[in-house]
N, C-alpha and C. Protein backbone atom coordinates (compact mmCIF):
# COMPACT_ATOMS: atom_id res chain seq x y z
N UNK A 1 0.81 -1.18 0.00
CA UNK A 1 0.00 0.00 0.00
C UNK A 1 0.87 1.25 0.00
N UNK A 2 2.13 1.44 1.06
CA UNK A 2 2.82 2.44 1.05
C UNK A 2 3.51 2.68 0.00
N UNK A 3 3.72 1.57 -1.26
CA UNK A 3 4.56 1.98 -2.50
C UNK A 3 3.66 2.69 -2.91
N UNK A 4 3.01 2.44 -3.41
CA UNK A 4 1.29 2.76 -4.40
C UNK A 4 1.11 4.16 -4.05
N UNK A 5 0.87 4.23 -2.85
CA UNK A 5 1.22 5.64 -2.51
C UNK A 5 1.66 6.65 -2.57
N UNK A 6 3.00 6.39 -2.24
CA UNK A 6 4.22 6.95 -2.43
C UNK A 6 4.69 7.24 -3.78
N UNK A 7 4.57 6.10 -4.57
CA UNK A 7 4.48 6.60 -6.09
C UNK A 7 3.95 7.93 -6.59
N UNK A 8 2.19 7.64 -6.17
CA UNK A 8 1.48 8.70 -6.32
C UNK A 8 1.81 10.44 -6.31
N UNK A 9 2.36 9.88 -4.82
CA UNK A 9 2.91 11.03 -4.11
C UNK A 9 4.21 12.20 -4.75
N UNK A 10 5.03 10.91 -5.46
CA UNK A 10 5.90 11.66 -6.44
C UNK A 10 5.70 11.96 -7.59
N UNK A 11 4.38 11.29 -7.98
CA UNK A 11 4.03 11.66 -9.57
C UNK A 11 3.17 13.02 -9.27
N UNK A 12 3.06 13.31 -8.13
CA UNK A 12 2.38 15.07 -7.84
C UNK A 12 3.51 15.92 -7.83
N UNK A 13 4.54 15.62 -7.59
CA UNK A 13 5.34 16.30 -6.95
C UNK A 13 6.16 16.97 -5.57
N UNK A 14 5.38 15.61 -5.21
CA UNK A 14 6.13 15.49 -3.56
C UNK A 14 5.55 17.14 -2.89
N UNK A 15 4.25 17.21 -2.66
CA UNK A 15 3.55 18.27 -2.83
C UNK A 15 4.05 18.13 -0.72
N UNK A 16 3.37 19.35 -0.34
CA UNK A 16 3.83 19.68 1.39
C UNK A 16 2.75 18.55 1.77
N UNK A 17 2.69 18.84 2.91
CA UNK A 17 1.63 17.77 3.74
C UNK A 17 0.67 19.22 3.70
N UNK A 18 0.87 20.22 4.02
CA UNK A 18 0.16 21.19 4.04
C UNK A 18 -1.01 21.24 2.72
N UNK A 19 0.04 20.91 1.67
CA UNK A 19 -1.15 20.72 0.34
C UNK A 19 -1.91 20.12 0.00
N UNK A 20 -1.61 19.41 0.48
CA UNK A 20 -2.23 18.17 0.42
C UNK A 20 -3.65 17.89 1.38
N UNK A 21 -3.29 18.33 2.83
CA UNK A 21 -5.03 18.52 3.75
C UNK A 21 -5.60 19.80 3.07
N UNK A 22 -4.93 20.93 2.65
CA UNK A 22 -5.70 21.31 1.44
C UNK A 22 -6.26 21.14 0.15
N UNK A 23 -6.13 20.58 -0.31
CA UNK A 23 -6.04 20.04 -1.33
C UNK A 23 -7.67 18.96 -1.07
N UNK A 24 -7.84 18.70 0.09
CA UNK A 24 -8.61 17.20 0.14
C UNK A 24 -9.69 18.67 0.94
N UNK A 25 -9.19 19.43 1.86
CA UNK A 25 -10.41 20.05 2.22
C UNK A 25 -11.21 21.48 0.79
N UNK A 26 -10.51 21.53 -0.12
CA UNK A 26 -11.13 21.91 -1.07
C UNK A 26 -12.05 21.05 -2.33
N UNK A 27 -12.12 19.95 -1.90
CA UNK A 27 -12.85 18.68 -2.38
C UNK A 27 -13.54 18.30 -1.87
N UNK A 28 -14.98 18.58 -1.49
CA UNK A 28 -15.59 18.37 -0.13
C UNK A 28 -16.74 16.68 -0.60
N UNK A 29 -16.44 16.75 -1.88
CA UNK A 29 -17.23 15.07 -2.60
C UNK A 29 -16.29 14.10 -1.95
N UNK A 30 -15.19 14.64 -1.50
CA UNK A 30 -13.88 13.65 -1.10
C UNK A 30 -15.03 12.31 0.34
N UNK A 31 -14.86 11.24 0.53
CA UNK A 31 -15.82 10.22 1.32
C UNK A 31 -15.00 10.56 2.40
N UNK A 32 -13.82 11.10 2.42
CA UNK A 32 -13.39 11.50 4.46
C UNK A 32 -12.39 12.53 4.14
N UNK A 33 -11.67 12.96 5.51
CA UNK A 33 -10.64 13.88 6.08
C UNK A 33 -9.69 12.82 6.09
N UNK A 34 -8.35 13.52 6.03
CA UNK A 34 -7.18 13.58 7.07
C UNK A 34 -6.05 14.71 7.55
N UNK A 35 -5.27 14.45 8.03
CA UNK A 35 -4.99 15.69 8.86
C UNK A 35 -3.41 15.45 8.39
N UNK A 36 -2.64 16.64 8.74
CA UNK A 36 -1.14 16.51 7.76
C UNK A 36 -0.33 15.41 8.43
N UNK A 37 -0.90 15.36 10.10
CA UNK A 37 -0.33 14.13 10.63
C UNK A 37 -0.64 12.36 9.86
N UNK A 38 -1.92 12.50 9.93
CA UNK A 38 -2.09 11.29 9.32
C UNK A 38 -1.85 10.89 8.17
N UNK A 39 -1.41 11.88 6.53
CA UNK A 39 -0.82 11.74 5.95
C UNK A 39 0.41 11.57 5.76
N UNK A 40 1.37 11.85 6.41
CA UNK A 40 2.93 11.85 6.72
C UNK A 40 2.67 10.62 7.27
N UNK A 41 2.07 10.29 8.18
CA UNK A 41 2.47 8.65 8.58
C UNK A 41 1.92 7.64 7.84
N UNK A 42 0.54 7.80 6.79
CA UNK A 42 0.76 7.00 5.18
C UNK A 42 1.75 6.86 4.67
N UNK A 43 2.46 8.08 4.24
CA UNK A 43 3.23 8.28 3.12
C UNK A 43 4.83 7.25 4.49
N UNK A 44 5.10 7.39 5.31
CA UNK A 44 6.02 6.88 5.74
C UNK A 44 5.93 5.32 5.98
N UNK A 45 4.45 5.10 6.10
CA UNK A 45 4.24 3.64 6.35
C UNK A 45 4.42 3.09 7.89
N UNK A 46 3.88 4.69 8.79
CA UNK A 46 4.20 4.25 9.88
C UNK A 46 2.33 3.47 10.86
N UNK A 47 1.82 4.03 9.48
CA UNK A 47 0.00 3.96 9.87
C UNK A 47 -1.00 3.46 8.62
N UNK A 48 -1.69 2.83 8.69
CA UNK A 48 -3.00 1.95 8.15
C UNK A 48 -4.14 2.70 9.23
N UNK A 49 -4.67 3.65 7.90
CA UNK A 49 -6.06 3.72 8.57
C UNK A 49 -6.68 2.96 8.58
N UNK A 50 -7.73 2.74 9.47
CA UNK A 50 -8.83 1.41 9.89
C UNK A 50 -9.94 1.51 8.86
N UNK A 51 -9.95 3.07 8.54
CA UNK A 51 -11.24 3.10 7.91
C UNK A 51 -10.79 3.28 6.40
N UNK A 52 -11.64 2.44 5.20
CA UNK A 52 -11.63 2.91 4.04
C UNK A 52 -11.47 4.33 3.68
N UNK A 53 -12.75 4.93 3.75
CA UNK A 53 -12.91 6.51 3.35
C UNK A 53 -11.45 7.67 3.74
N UNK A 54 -10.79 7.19 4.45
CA UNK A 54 -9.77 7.89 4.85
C UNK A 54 -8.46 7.47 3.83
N UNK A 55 -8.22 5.79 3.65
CA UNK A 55 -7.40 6.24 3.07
C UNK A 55 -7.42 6.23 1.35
N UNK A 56 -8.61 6.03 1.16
CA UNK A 56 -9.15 6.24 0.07
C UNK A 56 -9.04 7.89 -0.09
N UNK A 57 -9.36 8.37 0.71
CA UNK A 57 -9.53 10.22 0.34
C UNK A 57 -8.14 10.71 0.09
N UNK A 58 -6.96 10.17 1.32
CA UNK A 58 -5.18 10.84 0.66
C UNK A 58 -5.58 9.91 -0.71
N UNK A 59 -5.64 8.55 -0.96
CA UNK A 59 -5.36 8.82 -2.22
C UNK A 59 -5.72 9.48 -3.23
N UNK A 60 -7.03 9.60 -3.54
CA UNK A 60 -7.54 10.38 -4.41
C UNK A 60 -7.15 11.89 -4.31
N UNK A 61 -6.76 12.62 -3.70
CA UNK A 61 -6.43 13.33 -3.25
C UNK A 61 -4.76 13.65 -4.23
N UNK A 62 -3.98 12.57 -4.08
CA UNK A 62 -2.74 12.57 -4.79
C UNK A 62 -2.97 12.22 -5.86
N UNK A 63 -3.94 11.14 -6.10
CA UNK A 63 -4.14 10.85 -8.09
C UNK A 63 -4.75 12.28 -8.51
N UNK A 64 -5.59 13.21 -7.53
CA UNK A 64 -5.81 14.34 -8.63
C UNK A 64 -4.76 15.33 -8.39
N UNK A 65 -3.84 15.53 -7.66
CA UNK A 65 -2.90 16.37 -7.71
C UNK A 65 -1.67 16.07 -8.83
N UNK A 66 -1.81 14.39 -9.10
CA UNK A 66 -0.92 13.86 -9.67
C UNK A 66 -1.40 14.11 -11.41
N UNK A 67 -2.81 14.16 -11.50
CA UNK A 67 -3.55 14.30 -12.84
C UNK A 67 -3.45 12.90 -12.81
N UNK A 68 -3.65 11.96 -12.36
CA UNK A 68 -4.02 10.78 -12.36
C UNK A 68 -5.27 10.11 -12.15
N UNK A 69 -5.90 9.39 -13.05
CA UNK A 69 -7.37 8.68 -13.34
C UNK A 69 -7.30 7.69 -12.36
N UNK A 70 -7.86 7.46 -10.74
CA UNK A 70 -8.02 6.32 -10.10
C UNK A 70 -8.83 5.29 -10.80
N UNK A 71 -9.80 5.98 -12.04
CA UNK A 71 -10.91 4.87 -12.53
C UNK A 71 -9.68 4.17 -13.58
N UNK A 72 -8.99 4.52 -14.35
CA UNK A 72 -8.12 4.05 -15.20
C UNK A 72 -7.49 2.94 -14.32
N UNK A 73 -7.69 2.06 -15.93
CA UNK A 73 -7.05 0.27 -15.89
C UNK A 73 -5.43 0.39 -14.93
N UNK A 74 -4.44 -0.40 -14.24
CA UNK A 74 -3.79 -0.38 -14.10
C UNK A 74 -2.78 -0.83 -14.91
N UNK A 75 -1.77 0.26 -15.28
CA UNK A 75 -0.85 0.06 -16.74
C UNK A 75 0.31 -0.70 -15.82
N UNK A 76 0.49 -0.24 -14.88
CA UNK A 76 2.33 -0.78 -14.34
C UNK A 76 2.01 -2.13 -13.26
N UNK A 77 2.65 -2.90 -13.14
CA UNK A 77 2.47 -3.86 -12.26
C UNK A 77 2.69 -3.76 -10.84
N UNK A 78 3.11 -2.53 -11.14
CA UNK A 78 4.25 -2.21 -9.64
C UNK A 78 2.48 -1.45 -8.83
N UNK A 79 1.24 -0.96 -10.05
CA UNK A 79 0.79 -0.59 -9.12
C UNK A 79 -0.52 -1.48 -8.72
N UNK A 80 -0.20 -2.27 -9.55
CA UNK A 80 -2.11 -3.94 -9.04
C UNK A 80 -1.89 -5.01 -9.79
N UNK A 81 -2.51 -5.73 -9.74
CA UNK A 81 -2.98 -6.92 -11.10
C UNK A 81 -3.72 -6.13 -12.24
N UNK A 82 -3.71 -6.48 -13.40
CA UNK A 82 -4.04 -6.35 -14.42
C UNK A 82 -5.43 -6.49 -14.17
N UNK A 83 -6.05 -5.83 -14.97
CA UNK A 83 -7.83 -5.64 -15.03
C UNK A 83 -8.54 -4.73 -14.27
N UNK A 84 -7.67 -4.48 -13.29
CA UNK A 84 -8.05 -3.50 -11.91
C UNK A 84 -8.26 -1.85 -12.24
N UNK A 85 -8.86 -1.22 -11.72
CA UNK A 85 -9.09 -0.04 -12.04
C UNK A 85 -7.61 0.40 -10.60
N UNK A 86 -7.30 1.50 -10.71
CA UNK A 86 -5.80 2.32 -9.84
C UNK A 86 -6.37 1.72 -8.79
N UNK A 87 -7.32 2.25 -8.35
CA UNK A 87 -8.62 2.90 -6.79
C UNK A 87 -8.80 1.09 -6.62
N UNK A 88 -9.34 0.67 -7.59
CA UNK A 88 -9.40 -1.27 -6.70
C UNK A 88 -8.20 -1.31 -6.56
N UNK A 89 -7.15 -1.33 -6.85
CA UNK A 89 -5.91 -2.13 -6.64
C UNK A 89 -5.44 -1.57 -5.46
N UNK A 90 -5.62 -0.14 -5.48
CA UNK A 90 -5.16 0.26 -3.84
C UNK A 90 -5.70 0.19 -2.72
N UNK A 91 -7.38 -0.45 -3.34
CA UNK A 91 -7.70 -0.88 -2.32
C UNK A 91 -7.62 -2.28 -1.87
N UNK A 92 -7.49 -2.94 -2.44
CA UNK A 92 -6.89 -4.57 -2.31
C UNK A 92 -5.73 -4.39 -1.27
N UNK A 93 -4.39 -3.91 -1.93
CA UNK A 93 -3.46 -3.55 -0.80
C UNK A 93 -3.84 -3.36 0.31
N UNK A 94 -4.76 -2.04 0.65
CA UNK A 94 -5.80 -1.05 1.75
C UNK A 94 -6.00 -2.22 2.80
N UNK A 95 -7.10 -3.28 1.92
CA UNK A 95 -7.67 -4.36 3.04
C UNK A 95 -5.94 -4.90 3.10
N UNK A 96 -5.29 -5.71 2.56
CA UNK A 96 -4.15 -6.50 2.89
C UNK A 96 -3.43 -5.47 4.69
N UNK A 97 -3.33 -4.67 3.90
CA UNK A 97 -2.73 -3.59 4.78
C UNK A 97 -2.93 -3.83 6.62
N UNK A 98 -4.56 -3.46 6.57
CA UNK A 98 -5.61 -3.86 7.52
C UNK A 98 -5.35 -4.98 8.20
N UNK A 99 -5.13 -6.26 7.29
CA UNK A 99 -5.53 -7.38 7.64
C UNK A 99 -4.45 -7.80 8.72
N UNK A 100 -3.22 -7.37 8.29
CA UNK A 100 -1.77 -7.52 8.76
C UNK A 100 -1.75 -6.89 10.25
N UNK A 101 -2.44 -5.95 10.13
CA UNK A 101 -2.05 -4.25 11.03
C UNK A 101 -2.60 -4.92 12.81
């Protein structure tokens, strides 16, 4: 989950943490919050939110900062199985993530 992420994260441009809870609170369709803390400890892999909507929202959050289609097929392997839309595959990880945690 934290690669997938993190990828993301650099295909934006390694944007602040600051831009990023902005970024998600100017999106208010976004399904949750997070706070610059709880993103920094995504992006470090020090935290698995419990809840979907959260870490579903940093991501989406970085696929649109990134100009990246979460509905789009997954092209690289590095980021799902084949057939998967971005958003399923990170969420597959998401639950794996969970399951471990």
């Amino acid at each position: 989950m934290v690669g997938v992420l993190f990828s993301c994260y650099e295909q934006a441009g390694r944007p602040s943490l600051a831009a990023i809870e902005e970024w998600i609170g100017a999106h208010p369709g976004l399904p949750g919050t997070a706070s610059k803390e709880t993103i920094r400890r995504m992006l470090l892999g020090l935290a698995v939110p419990l809840t979907w909507d959260m870490a579903d929202t940093v991501y989406l959050a970085l696929c649109g900062m990134a100009g990246r289609d979460p509905d789009e097929p997954v092209d690289d392997r590095r980021d799902g199985p084949a057939g998967l839309s971005r958003q399923e595959a990170f969420h597959r990880y998401w639950q794996a993530a969970v399951a471990v945690s």
